[in-house]
PDB file of N, CA and C in Angstrom:
ATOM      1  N   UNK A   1       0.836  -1.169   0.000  1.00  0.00           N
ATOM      2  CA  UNK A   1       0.000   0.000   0.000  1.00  0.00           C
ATOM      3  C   UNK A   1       0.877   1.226   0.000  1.00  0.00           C
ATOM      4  N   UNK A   2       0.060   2.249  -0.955  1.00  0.00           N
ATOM      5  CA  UNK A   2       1.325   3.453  -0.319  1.00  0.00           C
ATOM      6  C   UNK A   2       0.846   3.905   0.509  1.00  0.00           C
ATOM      7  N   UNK A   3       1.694   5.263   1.186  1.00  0.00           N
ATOM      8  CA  UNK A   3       1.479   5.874   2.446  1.00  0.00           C
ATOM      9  C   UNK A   3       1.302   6.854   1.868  1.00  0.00           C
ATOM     10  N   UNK A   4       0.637   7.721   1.828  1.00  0.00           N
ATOM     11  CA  UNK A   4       0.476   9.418   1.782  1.00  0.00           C
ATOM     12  C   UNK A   4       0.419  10.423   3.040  1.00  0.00           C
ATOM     13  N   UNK A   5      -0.344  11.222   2.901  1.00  0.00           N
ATOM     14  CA  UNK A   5      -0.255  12.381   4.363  1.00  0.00           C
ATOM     15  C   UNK A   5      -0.840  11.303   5.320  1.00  0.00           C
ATOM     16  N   UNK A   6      -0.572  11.939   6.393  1.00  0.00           N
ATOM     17  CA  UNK A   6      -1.045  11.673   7.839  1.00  0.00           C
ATOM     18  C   UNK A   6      -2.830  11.380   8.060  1.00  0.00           C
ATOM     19  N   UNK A   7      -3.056  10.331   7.244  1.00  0.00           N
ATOM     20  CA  UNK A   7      -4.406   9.925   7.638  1.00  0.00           C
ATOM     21  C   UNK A   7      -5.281  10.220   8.482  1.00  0.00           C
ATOM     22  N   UNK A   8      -5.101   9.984   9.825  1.00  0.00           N
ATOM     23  CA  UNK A   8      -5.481   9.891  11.049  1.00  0.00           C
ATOM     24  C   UNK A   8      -5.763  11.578  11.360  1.00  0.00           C
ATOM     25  N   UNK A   9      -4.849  12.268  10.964  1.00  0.00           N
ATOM     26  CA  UNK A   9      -5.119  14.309  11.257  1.00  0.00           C
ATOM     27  C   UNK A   9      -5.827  14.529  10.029  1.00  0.00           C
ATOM     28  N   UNK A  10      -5.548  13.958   9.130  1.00  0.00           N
ATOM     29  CA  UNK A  10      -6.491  14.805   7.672  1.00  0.00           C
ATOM     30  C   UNK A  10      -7.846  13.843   7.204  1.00  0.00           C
ATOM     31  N   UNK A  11      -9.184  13.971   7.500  1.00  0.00           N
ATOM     32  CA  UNK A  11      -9.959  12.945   6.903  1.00  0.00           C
ATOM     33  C   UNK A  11      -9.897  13.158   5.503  1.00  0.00           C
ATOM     34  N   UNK A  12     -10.115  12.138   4.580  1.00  0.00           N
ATOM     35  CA  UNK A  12     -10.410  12.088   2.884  1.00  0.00           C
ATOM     36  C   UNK A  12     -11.324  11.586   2.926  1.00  0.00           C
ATOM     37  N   UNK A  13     -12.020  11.657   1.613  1.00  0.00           N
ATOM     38  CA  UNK A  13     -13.221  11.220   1.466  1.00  0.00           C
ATOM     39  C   UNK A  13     -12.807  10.154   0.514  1.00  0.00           C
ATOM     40  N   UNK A  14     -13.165   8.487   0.411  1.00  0.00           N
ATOM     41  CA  UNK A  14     -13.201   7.564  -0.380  1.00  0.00           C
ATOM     42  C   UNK A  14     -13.091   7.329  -1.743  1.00  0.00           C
ATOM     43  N   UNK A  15     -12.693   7.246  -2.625  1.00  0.00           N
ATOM     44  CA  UNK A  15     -12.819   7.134  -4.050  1.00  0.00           C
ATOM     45  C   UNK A  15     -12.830   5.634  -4.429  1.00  0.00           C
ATOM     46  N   UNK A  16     -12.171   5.315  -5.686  1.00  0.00           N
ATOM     47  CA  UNK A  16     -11.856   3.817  -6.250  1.00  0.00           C
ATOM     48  C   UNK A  16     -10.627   4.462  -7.330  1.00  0.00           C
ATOM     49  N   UNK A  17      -9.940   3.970  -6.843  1.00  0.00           N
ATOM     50  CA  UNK A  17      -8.380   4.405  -7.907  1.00  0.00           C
ATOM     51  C   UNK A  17      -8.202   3.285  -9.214  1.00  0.00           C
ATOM     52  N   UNK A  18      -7.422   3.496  -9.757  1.00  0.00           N
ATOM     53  CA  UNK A  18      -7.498   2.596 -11.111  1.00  0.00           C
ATOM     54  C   UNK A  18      -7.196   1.686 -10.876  1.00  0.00           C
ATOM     55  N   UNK A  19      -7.000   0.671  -9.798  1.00  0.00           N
ATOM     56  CA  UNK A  19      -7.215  -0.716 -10.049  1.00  0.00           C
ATOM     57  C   UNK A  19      -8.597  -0.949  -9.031  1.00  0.00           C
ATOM     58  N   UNK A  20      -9.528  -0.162  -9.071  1.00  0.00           N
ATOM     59  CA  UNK A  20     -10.934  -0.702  -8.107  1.00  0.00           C
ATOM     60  C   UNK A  20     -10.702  -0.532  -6.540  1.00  0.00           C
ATOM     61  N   UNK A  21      -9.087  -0.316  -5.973  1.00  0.00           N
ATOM     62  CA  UNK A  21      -9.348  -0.578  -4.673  1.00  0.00           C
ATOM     63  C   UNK A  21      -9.637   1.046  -4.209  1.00  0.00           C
ATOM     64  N   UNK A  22     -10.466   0.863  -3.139  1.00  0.00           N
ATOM     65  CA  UNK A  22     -10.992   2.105  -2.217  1.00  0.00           C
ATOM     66  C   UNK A  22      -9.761   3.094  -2.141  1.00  0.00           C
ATOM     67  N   UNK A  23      -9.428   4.251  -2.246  1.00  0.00           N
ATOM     68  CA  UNK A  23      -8.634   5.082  -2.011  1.00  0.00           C
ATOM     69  C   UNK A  23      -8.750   6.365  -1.844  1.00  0.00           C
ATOM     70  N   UNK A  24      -7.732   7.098  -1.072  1.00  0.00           N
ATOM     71  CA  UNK A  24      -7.588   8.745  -0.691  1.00  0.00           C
ATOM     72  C   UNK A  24      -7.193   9.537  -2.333  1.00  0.00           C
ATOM     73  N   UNK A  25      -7.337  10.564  -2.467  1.00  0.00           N
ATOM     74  CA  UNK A  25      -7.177  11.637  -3.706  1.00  0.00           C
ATOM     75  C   UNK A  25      -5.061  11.294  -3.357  1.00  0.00           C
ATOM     76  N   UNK A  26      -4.530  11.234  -2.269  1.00  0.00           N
ATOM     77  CA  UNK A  26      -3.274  11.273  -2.279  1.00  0.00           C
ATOM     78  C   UNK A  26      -2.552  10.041  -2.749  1.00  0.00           C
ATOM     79  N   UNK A  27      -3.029   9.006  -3.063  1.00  0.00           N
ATOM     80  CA  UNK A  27      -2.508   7.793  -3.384  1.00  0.00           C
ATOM     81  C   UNK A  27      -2.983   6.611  -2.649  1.00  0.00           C
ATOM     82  N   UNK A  28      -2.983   6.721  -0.987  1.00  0.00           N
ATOM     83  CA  UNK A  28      -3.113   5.593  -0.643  1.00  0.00           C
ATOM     84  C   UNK A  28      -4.546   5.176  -0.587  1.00  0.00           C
ATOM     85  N   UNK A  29      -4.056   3.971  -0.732  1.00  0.00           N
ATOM     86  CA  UNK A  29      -5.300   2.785  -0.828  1.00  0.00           C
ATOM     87  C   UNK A  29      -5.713   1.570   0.070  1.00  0.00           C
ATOM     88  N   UNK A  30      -6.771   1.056   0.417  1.00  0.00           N
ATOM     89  CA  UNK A  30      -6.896   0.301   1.096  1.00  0.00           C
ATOM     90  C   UNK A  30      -6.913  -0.959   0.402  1.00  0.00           C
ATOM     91  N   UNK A  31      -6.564  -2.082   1.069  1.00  0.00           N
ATOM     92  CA  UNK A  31      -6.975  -3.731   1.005  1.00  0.00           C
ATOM     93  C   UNK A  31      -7.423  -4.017   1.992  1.00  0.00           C
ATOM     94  N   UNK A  32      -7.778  -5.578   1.768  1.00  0.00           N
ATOM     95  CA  UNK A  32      -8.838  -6.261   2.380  1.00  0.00           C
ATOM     96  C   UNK A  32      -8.344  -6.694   4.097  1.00  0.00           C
ATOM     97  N   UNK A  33      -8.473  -6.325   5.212  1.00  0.00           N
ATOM     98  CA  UNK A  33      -8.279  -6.790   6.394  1.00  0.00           C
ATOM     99  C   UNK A  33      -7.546  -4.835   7.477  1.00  0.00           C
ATOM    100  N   UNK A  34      -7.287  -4.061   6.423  1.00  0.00           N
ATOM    101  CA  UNK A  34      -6.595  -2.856   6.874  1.00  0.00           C
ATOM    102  C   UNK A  34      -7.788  -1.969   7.611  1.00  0.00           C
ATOM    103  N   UNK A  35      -7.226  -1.799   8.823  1.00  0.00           N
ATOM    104  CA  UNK A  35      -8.188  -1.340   9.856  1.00  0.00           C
ATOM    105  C   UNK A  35      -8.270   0.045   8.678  1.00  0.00           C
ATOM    106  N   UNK A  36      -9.783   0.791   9.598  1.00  0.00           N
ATOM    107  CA  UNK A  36      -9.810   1.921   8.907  1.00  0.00           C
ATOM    108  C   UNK A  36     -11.258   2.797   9.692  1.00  0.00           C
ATOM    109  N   UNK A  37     -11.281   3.708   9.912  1.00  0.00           N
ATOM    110  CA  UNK A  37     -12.223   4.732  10.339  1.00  0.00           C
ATOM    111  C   UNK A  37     -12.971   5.713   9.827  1.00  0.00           C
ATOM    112  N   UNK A  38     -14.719   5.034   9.558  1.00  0.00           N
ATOM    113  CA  UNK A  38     -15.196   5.736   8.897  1.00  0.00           C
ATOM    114  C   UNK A  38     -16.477   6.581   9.509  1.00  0.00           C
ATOM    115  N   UNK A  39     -16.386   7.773   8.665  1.00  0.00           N
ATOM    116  CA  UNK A  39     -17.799   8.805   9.569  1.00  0.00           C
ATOM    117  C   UNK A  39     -19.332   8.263   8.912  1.00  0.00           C
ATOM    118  N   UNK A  40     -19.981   7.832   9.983  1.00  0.00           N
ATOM    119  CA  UNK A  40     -21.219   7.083   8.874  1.00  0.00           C
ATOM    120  C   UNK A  40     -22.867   7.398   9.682  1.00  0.00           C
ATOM    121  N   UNK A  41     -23.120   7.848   9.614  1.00  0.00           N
ATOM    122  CA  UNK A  41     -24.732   8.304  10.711  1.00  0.00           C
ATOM    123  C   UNK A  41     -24.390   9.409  11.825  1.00  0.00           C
ATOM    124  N   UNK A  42     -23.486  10.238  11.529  1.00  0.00           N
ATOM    125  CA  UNK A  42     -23.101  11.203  12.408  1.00  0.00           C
ATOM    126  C   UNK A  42     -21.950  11.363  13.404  1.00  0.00           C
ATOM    127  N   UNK A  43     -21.536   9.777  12.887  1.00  0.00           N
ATOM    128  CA  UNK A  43     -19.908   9.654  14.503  1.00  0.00           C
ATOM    129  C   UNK A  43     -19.237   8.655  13.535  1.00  0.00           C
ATOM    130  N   UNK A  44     -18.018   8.349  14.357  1.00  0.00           N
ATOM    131  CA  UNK A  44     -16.505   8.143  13.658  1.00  0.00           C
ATOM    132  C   UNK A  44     -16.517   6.731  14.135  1.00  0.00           C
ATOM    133  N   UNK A  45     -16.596   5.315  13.356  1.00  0.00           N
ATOM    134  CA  UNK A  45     -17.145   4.337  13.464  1.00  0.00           C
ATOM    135  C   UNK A  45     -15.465   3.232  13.474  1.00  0.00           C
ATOM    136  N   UNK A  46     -15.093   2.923  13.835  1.00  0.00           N
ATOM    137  CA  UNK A  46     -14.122   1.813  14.017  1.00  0.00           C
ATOM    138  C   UNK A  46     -13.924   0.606  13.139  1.00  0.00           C
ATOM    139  N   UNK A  47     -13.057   0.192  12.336  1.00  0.00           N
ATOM    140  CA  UNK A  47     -13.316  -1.296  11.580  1.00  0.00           C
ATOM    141  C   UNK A  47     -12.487  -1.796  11.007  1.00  0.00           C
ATOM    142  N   UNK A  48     -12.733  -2.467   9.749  1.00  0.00           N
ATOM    143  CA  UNK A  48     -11.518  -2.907   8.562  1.00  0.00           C
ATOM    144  C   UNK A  48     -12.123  -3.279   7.277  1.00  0.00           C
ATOM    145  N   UNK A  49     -11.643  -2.777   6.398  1.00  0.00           N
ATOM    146  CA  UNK A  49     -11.999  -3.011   4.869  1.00  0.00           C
ATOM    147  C   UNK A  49     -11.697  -4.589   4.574  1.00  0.00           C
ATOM    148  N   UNK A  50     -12.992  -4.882   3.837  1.00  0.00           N
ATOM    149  CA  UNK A  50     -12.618  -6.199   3.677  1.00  0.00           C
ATOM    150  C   UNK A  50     -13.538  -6.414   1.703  1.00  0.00           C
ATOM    151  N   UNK A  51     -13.250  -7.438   1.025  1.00  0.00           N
ATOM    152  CA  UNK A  51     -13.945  -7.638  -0.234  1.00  0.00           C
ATOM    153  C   UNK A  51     -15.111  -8.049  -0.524  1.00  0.00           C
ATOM    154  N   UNK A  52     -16.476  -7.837  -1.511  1.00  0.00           N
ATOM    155  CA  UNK A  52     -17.404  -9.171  -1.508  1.00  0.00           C
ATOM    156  C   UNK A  52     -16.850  -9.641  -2.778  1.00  0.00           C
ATOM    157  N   UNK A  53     -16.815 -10.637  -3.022  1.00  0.00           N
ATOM    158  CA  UNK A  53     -17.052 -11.117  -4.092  1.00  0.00           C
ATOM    159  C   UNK A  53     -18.641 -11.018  -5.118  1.00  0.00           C
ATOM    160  N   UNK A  54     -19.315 -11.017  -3.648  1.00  0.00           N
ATOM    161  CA  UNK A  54     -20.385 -11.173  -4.477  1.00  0.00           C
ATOM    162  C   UNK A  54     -21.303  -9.540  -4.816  1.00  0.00           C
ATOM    163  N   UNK A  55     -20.780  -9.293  -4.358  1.00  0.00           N
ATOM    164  CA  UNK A  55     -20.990  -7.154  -5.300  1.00  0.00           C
ATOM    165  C   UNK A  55     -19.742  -7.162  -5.650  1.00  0.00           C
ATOM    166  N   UNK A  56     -18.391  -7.470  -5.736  1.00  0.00           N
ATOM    167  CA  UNK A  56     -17.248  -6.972  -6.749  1.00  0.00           C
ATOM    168  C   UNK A  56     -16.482  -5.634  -6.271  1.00  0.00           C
ATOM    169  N   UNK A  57     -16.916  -5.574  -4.918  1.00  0.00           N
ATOM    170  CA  UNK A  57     -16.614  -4.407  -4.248  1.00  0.00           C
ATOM    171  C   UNK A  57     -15.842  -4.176  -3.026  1.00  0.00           C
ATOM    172  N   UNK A  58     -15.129  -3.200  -2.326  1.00  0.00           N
ATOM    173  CA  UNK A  58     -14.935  -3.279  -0.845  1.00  0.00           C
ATOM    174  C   UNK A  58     -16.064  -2.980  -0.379  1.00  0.00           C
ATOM    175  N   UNK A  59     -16.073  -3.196   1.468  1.00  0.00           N
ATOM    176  CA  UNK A  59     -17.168  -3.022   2.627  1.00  0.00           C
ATOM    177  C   UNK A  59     -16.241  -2.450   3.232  1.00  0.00           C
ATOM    178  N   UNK A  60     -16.707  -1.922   4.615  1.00  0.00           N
ATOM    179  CA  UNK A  60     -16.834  -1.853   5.683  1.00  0.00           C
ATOM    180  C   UNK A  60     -17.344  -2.597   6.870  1.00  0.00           C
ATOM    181  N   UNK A  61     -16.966  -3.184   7.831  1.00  0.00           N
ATOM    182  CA  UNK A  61     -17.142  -4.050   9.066  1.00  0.00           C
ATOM    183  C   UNK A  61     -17.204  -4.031  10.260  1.00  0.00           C
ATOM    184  N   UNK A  62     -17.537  -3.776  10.993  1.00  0.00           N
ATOM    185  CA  UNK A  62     -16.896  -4.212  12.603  1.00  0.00           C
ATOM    186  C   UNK A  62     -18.106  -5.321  12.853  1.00  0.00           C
ATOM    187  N   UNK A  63     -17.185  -6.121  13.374  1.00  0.00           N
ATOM    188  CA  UNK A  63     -18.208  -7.149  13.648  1.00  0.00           C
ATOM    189  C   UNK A  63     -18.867  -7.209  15.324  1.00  0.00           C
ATOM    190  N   UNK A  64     -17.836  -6.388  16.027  1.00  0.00           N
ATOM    191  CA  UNK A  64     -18.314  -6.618  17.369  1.00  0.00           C
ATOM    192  C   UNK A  64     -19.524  -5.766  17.521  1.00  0.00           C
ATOM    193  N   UNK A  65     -19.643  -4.511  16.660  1.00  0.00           N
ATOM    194  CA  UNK A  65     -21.245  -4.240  16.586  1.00  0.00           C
ATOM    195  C   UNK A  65     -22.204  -4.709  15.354  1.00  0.00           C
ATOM    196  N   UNK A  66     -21.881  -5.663  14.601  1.00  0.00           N
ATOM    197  CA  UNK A  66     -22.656  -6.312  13.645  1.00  0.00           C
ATOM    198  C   UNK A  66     -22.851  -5.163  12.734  1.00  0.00           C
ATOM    199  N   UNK A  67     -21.711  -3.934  12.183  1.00  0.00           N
ATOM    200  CA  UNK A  67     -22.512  -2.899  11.390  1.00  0.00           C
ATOM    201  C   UNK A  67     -21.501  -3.473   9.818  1.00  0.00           C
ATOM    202  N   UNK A  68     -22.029  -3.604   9.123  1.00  0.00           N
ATOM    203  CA  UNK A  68     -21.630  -3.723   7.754  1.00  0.00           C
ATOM    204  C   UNK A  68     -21.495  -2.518   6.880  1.00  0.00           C
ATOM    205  N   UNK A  69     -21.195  -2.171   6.157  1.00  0.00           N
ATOM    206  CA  UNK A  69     -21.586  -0.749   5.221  1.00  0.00           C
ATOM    207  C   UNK A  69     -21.043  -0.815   4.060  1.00  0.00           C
ATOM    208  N   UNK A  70     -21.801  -0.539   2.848  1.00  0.00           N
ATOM    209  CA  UNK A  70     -21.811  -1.031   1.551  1.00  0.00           C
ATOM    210  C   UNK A  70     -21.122   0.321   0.870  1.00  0.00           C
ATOM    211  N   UNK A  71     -20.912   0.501  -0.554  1.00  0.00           N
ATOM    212  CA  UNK A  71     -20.913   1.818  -1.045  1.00  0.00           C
ATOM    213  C   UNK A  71     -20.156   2.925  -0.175  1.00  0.00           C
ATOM    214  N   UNK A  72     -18.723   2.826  -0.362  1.00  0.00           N
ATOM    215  CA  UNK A  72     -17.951   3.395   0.391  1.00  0.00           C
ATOM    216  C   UNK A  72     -17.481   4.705  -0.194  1.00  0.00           C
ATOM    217  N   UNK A  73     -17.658   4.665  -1.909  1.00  0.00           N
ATOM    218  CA  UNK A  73     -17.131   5.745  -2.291  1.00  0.00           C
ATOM    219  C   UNK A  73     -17.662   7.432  -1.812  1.00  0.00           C
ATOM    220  N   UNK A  74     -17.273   8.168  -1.596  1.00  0.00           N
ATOM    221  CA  UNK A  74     -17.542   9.026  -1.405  1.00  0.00           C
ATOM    222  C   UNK A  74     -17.943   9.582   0.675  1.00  0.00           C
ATOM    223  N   UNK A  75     -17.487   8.490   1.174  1.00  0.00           N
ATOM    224  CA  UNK A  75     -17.906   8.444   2.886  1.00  0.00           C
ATOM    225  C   UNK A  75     -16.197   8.854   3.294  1.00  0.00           C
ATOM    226  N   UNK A  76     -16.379   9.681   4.082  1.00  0.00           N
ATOM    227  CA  UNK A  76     -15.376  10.263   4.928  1.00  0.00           C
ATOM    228  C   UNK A  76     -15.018   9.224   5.561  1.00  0.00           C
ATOM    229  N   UNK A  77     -13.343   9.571   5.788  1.00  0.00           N
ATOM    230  CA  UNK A  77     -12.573   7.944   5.710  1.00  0.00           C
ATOM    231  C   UNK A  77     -11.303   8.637   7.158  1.00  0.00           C
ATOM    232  N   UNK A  78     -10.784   7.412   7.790  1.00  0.00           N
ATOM    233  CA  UNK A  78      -9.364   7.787   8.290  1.00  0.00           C
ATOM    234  C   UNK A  78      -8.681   6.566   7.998  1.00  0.00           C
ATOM    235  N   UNK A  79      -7.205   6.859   7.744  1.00  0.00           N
ATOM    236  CA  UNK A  79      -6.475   5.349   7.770  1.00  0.00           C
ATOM    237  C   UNK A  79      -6.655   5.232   9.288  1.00  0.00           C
ATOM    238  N   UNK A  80      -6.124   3.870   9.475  1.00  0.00           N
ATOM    239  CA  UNK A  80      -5.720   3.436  11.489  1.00  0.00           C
ATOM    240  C   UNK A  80      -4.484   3.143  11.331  1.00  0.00           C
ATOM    241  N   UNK A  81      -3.804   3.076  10.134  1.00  0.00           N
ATOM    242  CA  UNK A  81      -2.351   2.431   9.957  1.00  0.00           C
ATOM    243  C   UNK A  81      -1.193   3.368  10.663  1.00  0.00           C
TER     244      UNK A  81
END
């Protein structure tokens, strides 16, 4: 993965970079298991990007609150890395 600015102080908002994976406007990108922090119903939600196969897409996860979240492009993002 590359590293770009300081994730964690600057939020970005989600895209899909030219090979499909989820990414910041600065380069970096996520894969499947890389913790990551996203703003989603009003607060800053805890988790890790992971793949479906069966939408062709990344998610969002935490499983210890059972929240899933589909359609990432464009959702305010932090790395955790």
């Amino acid at each position: 993965m590359k590293k770009g600015i300081d994730n964690m102080k600057n939020n970005c908002i989600l895209r899909h970079n030219d090979q499909g994976r989820l990414s910041f406007t600065d380069g970096y990108y996520f894969t499947s298991g890389q913790p990551i922090k996203v703003f989603y119903d009003g607060k800053w939600i805890d988790g890790r990007i992971e793949y479906s196969h069966e939408y062709e897409d990344y998610y969002f996860i935490n499983e210890n609150k059972g929240i899933y979240i589909y359609n990432l492009v464009g959702v305010e993002a932090k790395s955790l890395d």
